[in-house]
PDB file of N, CA and C in Angstrom:
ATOM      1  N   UNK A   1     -14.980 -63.153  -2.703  1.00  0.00           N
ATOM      2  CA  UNK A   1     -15.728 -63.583  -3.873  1.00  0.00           C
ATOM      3  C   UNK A   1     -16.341 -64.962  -3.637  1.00  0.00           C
ATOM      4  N   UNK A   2     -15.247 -65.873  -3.113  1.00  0.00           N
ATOM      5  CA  UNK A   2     -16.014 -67.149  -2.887  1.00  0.00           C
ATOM      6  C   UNK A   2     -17.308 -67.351  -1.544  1.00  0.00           C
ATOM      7  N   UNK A   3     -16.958 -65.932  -0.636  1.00  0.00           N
ATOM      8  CA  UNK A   3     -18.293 -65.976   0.063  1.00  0.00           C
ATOM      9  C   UNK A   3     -19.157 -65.454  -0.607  1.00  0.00           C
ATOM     10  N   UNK A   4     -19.505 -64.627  -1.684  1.00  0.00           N
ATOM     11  CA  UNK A   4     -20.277 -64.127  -2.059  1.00  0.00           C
ATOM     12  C   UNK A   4     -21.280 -65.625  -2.942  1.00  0.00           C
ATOM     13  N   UNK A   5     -20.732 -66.038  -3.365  1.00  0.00           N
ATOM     14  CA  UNK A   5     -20.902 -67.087  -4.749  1.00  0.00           C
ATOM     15  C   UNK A   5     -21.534 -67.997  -3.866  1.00  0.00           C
ATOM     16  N   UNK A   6     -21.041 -68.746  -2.253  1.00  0.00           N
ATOM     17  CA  UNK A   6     -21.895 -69.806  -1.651  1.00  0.00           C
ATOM     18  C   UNK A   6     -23.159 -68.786  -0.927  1.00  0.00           C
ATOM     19  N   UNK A   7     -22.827 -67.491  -0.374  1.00  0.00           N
ATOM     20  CA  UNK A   7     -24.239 -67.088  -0.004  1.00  0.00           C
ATOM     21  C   UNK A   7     -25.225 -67.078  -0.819  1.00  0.00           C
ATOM     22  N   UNK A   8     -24.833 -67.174  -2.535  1.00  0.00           N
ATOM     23  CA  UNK A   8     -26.119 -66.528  -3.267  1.00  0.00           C
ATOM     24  C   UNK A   8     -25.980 -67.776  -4.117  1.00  0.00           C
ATOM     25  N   UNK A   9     -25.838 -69.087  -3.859  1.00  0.00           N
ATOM     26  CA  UNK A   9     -25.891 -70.007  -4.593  1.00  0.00           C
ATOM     27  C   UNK A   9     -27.167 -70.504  -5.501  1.00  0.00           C
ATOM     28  N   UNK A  10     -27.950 -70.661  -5.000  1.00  0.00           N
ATOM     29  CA  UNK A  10     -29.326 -70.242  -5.424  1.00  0.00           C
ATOM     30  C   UNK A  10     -29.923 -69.244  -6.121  1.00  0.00           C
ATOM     31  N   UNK A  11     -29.774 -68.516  -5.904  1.00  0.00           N
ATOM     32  CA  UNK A  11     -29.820 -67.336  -7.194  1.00  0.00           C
ATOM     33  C   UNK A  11     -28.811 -67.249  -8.525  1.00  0.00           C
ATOM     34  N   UNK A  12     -27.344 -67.380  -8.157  1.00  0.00           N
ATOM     35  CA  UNK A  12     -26.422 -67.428  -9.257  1.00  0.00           C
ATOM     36  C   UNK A  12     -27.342 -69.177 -10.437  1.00  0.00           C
ATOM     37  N   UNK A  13     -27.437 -70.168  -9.799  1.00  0.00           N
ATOM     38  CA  UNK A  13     -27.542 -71.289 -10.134  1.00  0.00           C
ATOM     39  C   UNK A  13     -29.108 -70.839 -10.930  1.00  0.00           C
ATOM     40  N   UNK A  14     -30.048 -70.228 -10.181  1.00  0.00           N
ATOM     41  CA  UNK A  14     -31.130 -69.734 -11.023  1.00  0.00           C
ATOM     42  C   UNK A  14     -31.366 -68.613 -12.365  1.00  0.00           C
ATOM     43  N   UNK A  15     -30.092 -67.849 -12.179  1.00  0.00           N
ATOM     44  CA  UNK A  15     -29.756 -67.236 -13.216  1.00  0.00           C
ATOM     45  C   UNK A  15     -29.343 -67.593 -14.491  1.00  0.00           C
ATOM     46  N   UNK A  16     -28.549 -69.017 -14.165  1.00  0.00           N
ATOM     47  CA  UNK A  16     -27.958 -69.668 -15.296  1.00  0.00           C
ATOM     48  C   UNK A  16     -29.205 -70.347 -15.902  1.00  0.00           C
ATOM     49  N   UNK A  17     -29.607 -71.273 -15.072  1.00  0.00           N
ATOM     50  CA  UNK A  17     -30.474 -72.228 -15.524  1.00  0.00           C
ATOM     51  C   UNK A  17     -31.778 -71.334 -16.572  1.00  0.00           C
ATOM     52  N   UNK A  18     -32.041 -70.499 -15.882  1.00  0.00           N
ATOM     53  CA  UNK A  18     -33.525 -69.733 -16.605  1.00  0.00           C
ATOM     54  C   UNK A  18     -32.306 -68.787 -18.024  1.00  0.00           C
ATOM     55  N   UNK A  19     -31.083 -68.252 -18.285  1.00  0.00           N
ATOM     56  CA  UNK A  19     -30.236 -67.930 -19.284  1.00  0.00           C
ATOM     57  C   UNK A  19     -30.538 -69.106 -20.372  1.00  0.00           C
ATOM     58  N   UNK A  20     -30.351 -70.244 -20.034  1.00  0.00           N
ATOM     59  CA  UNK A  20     -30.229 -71.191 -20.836  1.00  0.00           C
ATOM     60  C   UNK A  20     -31.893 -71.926 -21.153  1.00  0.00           C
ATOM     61  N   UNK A  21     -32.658 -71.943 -20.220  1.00  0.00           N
ATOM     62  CA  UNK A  21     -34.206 -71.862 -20.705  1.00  0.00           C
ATOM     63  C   UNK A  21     -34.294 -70.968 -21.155  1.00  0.00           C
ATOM     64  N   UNK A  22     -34.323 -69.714 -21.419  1.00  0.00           N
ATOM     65  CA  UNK A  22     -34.528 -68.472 -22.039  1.00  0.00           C
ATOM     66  C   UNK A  22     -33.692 -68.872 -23.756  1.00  0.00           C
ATOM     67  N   UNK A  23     -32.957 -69.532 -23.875  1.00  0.00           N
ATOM     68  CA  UNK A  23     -32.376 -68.904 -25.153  1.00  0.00           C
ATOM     69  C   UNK A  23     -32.904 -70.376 -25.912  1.00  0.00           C
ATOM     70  N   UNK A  24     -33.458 -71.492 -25.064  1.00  0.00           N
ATOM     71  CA  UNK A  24     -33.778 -72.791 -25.593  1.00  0.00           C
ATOM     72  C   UNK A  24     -35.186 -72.460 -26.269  1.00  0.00           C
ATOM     73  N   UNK A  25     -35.860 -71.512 -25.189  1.00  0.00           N
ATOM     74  CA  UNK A  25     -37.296 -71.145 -25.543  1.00  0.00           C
ATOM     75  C   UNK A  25     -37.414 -70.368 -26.781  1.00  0.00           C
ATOM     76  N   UNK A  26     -36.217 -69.503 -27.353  1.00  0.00           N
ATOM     77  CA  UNK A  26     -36.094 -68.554 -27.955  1.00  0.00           C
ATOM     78  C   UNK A  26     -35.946 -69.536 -29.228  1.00  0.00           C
ATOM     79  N   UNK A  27     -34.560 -70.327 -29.182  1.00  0.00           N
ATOM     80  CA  UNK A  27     -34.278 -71.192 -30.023  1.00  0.00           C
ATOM     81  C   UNK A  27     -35.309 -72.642 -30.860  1.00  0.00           C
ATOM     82  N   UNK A  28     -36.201 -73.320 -29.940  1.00  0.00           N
ATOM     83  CA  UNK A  28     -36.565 -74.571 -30.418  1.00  0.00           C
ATOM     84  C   UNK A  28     -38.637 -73.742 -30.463  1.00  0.00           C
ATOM     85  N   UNK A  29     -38.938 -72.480 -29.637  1.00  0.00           N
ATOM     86  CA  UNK A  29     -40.245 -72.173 -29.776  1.00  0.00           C
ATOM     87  C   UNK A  29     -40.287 -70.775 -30.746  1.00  0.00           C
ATOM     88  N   UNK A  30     -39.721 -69.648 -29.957  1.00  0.00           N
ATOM     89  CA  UNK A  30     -39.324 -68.493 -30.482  1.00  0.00           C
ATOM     90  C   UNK A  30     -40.982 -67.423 -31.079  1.00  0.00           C
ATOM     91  N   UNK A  31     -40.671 -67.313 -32.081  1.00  0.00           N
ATOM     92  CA  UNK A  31     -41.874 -66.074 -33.021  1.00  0.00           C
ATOM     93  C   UNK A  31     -41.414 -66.190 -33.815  1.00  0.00           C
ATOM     94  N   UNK A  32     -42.345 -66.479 -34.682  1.00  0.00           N
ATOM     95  CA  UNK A  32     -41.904 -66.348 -36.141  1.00  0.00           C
ATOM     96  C   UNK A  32     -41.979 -65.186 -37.353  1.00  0.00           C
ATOM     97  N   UNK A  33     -42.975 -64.486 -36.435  1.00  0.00           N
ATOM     98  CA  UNK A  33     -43.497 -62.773 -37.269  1.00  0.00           C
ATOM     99  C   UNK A  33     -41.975 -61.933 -36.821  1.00  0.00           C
ATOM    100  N   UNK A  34     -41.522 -62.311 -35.908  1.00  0.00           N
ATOM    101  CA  UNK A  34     -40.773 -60.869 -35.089  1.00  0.00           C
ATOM    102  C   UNK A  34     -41.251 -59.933 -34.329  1.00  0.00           C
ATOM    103  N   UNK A  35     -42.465 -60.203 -33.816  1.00  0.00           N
ATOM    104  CA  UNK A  35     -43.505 -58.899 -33.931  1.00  0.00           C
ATOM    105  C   UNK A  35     -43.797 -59.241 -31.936  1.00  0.00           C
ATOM    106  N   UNK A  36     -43.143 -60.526 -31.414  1.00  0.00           N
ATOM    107  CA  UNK A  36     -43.217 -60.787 -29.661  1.00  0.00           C
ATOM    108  C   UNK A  36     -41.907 -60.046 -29.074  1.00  0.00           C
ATOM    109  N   UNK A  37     -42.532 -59.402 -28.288  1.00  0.00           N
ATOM    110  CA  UNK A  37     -41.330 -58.585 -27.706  1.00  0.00           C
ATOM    111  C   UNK A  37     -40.510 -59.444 -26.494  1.00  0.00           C
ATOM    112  N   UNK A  38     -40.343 -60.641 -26.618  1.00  0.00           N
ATOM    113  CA  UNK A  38     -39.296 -61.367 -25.586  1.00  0.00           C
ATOM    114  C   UNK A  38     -38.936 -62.188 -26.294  1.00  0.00           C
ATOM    115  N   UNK A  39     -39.608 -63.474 -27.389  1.00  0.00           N
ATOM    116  CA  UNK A  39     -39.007 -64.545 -27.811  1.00  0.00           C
ATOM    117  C   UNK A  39     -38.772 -63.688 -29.440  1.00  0.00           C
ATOM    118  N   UNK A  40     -38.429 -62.281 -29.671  1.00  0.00           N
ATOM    119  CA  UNK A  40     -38.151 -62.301 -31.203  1.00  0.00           C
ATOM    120  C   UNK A  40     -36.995 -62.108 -31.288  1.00  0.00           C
ATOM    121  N   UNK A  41     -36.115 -61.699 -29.937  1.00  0.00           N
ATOM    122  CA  UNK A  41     -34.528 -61.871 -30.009  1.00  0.00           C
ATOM    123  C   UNK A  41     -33.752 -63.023 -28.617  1.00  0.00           C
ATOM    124  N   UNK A  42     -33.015 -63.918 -29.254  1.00  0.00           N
ATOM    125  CA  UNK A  42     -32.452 -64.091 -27.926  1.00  0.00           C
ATOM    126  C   UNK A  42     -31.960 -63.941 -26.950  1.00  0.00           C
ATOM    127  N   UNK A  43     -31.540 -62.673 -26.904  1.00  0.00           N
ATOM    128  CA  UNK A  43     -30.762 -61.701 -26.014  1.00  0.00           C
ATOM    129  C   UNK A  43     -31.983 -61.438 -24.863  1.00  0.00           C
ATOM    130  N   UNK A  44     -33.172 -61.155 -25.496  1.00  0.00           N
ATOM    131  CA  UNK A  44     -34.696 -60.657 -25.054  1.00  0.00           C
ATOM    132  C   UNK A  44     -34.695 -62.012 -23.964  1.00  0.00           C
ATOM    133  N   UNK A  45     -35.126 -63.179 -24.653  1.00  0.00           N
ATOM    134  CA  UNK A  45     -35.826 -64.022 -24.065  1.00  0.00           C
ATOM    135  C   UNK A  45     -34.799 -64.941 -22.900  1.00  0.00           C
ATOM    136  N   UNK A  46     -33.426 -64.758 -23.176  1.00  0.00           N
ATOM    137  CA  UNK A  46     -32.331 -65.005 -22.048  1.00  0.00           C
ATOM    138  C   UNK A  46     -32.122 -64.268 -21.120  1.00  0.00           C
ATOM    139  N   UNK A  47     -32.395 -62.886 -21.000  1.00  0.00           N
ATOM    140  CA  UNK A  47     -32.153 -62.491 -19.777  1.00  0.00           C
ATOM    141  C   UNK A  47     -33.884 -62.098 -19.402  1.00  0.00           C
ATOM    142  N   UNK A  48     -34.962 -62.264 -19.879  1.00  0.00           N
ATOM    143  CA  UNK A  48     -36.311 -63.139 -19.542  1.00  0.00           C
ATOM    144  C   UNK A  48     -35.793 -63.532 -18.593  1.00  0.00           C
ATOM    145  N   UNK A  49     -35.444 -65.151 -18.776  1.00  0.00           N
ATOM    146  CA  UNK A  49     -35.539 -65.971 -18.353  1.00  0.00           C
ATOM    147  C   UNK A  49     -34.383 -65.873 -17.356  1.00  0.00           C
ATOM    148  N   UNK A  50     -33.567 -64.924 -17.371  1.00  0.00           N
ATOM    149  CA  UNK A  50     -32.090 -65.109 -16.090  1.00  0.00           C
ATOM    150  C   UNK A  50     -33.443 -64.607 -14.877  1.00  0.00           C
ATOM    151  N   UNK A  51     -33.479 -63.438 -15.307  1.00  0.00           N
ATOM    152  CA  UNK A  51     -34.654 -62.436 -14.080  1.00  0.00           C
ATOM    153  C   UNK A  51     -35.319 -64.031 -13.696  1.00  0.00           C
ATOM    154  N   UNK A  52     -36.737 -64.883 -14.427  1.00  0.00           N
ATOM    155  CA  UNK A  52     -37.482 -64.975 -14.048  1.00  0.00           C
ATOM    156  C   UNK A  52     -36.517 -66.604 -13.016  1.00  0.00           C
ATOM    157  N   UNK A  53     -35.646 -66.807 -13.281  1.00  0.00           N
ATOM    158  CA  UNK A  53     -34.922 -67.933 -12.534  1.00  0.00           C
ATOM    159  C   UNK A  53     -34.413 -67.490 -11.683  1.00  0.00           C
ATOM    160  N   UNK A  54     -33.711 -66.301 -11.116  1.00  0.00           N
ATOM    161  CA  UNK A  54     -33.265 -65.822  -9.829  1.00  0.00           C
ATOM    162  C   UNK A  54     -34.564 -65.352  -9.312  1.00  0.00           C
ATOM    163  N   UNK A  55     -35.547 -64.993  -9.861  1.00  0.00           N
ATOM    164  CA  UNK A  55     -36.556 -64.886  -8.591  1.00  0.00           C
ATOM    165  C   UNK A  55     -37.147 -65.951  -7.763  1.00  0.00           C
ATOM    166  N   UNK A  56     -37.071 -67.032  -8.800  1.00  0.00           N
ATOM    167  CA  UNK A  56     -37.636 -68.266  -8.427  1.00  0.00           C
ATOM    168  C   UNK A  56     -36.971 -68.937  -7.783  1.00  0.00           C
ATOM    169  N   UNK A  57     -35.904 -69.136  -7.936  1.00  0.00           N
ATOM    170  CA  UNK A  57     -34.794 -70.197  -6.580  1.00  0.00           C
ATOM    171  C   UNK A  57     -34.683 -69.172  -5.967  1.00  0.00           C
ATOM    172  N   UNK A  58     -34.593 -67.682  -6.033  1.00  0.00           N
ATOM    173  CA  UNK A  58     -33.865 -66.832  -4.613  1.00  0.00           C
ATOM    174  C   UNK A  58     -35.158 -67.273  -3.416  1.00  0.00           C
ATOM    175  N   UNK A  59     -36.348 -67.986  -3.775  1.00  0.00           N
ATOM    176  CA  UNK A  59     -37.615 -67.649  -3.026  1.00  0.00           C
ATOM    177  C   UNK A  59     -36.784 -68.937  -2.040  1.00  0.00           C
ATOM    178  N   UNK A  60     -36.185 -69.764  -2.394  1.00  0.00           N
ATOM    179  CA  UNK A  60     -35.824 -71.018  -1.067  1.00  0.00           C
ATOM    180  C   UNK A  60     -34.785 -70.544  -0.901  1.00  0.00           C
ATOM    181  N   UNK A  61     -33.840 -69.547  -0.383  1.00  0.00           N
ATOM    182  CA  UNK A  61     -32.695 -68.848  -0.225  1.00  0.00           C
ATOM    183  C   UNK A  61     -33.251 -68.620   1.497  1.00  0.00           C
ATOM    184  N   UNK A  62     -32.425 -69.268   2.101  1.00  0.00           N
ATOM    185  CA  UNK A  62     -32.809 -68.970   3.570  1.00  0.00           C
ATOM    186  C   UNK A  62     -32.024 -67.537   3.853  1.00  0.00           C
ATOM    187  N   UNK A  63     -32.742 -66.909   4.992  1.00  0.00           N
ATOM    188  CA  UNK A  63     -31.720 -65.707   5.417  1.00  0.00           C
ATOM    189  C   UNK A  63     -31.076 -65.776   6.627  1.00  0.00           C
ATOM    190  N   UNK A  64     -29.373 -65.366   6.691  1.00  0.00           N
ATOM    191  CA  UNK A  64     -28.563 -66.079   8.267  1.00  0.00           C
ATOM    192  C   UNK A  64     -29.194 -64.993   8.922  1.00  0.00           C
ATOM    193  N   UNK A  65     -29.521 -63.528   8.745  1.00  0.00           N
ATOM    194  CA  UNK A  65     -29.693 -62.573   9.536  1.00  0.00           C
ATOM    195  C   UNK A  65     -30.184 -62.606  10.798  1.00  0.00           C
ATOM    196  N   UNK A  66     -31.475 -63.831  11.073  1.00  0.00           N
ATOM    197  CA  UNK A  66     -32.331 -63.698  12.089  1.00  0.00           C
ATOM    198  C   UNK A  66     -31.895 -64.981  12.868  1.00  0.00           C
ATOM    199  N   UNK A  67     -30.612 -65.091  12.949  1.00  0.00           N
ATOM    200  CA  UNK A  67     -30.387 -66.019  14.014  1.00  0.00           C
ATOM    201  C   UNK A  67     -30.342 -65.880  15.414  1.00  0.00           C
ATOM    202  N   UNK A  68     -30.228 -64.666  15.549  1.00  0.00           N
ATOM    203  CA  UNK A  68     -30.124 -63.923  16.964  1.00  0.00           C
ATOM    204  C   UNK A  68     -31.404 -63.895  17.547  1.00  0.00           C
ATOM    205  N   UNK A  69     -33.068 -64.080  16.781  1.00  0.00           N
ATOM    206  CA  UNK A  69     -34.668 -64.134  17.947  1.00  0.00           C
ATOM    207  C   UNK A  69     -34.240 -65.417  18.361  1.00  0.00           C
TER     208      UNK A  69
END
């Protein structure tokens, strides 16, 4: 488990961070009709934002695989 957690440090750490932008965005910007399909629930706009933060730090996630060229 603890190798898993330092290989994907960057992604776990981007998951959180964009969870918690996601529910801030939801919370302090949000919709006020109900009628946006990401910021009209927080559940919506937190895991938004988990996805759009592990894609974004996984992109500086080096890979060990190709140490062998």
């Amino acid at each position: 488990m603890l190798q898993f957690i330092k290989k994907n440090r960057l992604g776990l750490l981007g998951i959180l961070a964009g969870g918690i932008a996601g529910f801030c965005y939801y919370y302090f910007i949000g919709c006020e009709t109900g009628s946006c399909a990401i910021t009209s629930k927080p559940l919506n706009s937190s895991v938004y934002g988990m996805v759009m933060g592990y894609l974004v730090l996984s992109m500086f996630q080096t890979s060990k695989t190709a140490d062998h060229v």
